[in-house]
Protein backbone atom coordinates (compact mmCIF):
# COMPACT_ATOMS: atom_id res chain seq x y z
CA UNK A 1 -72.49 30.65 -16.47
CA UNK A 2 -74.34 30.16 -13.33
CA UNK A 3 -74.18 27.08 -11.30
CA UNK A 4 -77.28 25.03 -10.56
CA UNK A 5 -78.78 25.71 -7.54
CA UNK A 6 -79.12 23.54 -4.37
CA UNK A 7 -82.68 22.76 -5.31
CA UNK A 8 -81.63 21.94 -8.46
CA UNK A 9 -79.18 19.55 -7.60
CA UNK A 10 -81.53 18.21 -5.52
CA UNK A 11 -84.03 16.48 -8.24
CA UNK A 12 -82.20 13.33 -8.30
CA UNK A 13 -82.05 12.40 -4.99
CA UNK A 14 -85.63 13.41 -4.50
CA UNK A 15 -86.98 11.17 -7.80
CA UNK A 16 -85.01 8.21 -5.35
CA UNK A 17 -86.52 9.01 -2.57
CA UNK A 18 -90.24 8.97 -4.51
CA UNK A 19 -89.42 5.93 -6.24
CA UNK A 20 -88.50 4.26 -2.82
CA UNK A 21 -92.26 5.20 -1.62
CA UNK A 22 -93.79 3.73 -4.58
CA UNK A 23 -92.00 0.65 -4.22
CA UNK A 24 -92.98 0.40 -0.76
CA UNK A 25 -96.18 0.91 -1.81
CA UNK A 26 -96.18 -1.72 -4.21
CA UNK A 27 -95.08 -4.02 -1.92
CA UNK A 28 -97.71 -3.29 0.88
CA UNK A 29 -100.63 -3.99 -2.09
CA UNK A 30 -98.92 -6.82 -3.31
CA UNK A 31 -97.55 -8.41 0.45
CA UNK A 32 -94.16 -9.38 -1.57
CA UNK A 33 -90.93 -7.82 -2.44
CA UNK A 34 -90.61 -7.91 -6.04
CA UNK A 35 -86.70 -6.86 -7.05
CA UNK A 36 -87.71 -5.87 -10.03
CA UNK A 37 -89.17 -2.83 -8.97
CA UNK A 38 -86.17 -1.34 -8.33
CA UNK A 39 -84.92 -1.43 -11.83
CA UNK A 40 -86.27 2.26 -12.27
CA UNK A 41 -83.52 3.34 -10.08
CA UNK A 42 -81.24 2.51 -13.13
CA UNK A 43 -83.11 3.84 -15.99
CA UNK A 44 -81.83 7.58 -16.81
CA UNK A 45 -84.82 8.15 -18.89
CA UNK A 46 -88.45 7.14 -19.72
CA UNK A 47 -90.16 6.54 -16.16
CA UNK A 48 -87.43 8.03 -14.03
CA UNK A 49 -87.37 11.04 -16.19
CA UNK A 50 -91.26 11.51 -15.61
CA UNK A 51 -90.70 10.94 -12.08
CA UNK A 52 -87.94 13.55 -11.83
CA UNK A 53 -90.51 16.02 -13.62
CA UNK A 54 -93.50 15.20 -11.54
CA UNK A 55 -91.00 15.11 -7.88
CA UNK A 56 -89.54 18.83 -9.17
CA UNK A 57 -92.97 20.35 -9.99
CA UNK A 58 -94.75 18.52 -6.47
CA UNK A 59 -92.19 20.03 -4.49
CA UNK A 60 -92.78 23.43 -5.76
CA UNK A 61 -96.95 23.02 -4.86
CA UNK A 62 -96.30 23.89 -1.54
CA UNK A 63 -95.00 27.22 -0.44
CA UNK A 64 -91.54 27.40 1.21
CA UNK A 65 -92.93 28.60 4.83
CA UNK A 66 -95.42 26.00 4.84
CA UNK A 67 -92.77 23.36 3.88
CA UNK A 68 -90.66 24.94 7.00
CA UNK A 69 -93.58 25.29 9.15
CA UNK A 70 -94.26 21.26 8.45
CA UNK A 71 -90.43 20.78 9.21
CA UNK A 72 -90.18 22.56 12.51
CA UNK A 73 -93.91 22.60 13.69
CA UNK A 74 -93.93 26.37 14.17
CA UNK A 75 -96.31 28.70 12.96
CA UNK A 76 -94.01 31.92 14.16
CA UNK A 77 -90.08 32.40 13.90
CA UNK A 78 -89.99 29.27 12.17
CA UNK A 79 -86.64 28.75 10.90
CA UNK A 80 -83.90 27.16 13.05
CA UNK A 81 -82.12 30.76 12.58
CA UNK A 82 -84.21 32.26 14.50
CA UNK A 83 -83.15 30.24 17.19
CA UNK A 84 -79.83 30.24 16.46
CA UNK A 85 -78.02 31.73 20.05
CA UNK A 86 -79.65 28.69 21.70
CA UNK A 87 -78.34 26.26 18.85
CA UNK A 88 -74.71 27.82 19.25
CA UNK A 89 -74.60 27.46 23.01
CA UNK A 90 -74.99 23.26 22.70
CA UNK A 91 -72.97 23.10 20.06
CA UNK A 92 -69.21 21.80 21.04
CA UNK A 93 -67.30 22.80 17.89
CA UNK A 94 -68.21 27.04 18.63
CA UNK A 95 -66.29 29.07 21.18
CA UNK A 96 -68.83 30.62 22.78
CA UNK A 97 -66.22 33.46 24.36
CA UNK A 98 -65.35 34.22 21.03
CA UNK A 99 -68.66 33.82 19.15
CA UNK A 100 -70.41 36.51 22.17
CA UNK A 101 -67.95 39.31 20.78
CA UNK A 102 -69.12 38.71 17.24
CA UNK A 103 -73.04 39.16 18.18
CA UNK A 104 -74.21 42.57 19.30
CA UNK A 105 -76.45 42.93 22.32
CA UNK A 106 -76.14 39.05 22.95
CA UNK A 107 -78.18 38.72 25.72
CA UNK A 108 -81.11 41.51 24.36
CA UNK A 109 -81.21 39.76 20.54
CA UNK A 110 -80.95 36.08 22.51
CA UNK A 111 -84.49 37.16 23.76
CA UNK A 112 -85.82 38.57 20.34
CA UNK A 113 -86.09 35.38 18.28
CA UNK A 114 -88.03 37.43 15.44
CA UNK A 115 -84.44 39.23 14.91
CA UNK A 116 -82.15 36.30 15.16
CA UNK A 117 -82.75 34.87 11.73
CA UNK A 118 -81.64 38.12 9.85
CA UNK A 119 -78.66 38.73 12.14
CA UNK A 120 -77.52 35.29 11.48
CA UNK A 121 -78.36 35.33 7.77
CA UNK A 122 -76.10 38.99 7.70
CA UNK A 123 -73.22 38.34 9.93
CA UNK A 124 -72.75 34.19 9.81
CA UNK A 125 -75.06 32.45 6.75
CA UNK A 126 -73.96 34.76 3.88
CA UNK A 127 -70.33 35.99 4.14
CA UNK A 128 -69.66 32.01 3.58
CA UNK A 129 -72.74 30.36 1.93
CA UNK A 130 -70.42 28.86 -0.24
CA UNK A 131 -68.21 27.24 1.76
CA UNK A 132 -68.60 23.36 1.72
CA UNK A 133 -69.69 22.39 5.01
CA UNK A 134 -72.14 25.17 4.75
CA UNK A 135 -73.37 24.50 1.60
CA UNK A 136 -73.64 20.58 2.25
CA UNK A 137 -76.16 20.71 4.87
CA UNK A 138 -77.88 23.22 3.25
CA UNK A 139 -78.69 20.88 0.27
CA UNK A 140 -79.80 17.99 2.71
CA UNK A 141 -81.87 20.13 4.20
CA UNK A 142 -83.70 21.82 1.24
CA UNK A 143 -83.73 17.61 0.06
CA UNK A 144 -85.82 16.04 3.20
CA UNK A 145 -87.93 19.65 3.95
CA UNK A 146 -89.33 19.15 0.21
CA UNK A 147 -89.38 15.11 0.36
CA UNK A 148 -91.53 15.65 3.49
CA UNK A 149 -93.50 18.58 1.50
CA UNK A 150 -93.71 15.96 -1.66
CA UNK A 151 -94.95 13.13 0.52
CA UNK A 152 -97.92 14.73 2.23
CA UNK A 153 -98.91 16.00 -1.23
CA UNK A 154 -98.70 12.77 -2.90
CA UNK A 155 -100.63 11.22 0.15
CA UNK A 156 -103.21 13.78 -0.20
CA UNK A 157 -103.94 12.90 -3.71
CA UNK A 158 -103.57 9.45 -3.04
CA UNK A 159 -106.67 9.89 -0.56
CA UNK A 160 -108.31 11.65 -2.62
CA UNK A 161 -108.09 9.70 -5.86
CA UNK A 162 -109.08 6.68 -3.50
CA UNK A 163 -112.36 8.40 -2.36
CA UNK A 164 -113.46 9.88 -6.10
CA UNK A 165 -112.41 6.67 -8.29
CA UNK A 166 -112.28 3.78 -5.78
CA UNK A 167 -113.16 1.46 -8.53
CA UNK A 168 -109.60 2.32 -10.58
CA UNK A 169 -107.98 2.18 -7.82
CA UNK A 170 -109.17 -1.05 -6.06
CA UNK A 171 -105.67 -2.44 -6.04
CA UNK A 172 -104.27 0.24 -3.99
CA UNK A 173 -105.20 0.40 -0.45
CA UNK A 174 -105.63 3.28 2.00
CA UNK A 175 -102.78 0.87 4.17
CA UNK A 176 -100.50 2.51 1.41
CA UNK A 177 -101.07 6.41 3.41
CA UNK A 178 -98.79 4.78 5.83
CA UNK A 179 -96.22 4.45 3.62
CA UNK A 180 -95.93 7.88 3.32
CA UNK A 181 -97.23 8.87 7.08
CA UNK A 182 -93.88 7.07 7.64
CA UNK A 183 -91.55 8.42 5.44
CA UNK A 184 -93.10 12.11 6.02
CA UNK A 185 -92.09 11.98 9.78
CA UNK A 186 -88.93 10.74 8.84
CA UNK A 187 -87.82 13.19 6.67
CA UNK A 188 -89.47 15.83 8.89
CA UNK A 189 -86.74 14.33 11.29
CA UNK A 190 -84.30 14.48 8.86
CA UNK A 191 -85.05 17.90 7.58
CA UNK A 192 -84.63 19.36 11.31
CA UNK A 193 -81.44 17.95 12.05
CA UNK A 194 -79.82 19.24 8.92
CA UNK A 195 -81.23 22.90 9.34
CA UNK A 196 -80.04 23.26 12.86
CA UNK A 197 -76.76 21.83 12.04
CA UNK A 198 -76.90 23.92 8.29
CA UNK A 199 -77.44 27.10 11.09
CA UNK A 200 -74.62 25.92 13.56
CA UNK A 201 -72.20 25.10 10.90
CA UNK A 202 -72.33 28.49 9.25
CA UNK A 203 -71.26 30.25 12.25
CA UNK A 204 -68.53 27.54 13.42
CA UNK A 205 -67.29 28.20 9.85
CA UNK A 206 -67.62 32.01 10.26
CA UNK A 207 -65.97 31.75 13.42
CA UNK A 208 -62.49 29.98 12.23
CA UNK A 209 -62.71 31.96 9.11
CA UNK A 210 -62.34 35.23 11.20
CA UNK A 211 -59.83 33.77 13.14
CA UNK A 212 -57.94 32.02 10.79
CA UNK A 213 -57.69 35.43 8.42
């Protein structure tokens, strides 16, 4: 039987990451910290169940280069990959002697960032996509590149819902967008990290592999 995927594994730790917002956001409309709010954090079913759902299907709105482009403010060559000579060199745990014999035409490809991504994805990402380490900072990064993608869309709507049905909503305020302005450029921050260190990993990994075989 298959094992779930990364994203999959993901849906928890995304729902707490929602339900932290909404908190937030209750406590910004209400100017106190209720602790009773965060008794959905401990409830397996009903509300947190509903969240899970709606957190799983928001996070699959937005189209996966869009949610990278958001991530790593690039409209071309996006991914962290494609970059990934440059991310190698500052990174202390590679050998850089050894990793230039395992990259073809280092200098020529180190100039083409449009081919770096599928060179690293062939010769470094996939021959050990299941390692650990590898896999590890691949999950965070799939979990803050779609909390930032859930965010914006939930701040959208929020905005939206505000301006079409203000009179429902007159106990939220638009102060509640920075809620998730906030937590949007923090996972944004959060998301980059972990890709560039999911890319960096994956060929320090690689690396010892080949020489430890």
């Amino acid at each position: 039987m298959a094992g779930l995927s990364l994203k999959a594994k993901n849906i928890a730790p995304l729902s707490v990451l929602v339900v932290i917002q909404l908190v937030a956001i209750a406590m910004v409309n209400r100017h106190t910290f209720d602790t009773s709010l965060l008794d959905i954090l401990k409830d397996t079913g009903g509300a947190m169940l509903v969240i899970s759902v709606l957190a799983g299907w928001l996070s699959h709105l937005m189209p996966a280069d869009l949610k990278n482009a958001l991530v790593f403010l690039r409209w071309r060559n996006v991914l962290p990959g494609h970059r990934f000579i440059q991310l190698a060199e500052k990174d202390t745990r590679i050998d850089i002697d050894l990793f230039k014999t395992r990259v073809v035409d280092y200098e020529s490809l180190k100039s083409d960032n449009k081919s770096q991504n599928s060179y690293w994805y062939r010769e470094f990402y996939r021959p050990v996509t299941n390692q650990d380490e590898v896999a590890t900072t691949h999950k965070s990064y799939l979990l803050y590149r779609d909390a930032a993608a859930v965010s914006l869309i939930s701040a959208v709507i929020l905005v939206l819902t505000k301006l079409l049905v203000d009179i429902q909503m007159a106990q939220i305020g638009f102060d509640s967008v920075w809620v998730f302005g906030i937590a949007i450029i923090g996972f944004i921050v959060a998301a980059r990290n972990a890709g560039q260190r999911m890319v960096t990993t994956a060929i320090a990994v690689s690396l010892t592999t080949i020489v430890t075989e």
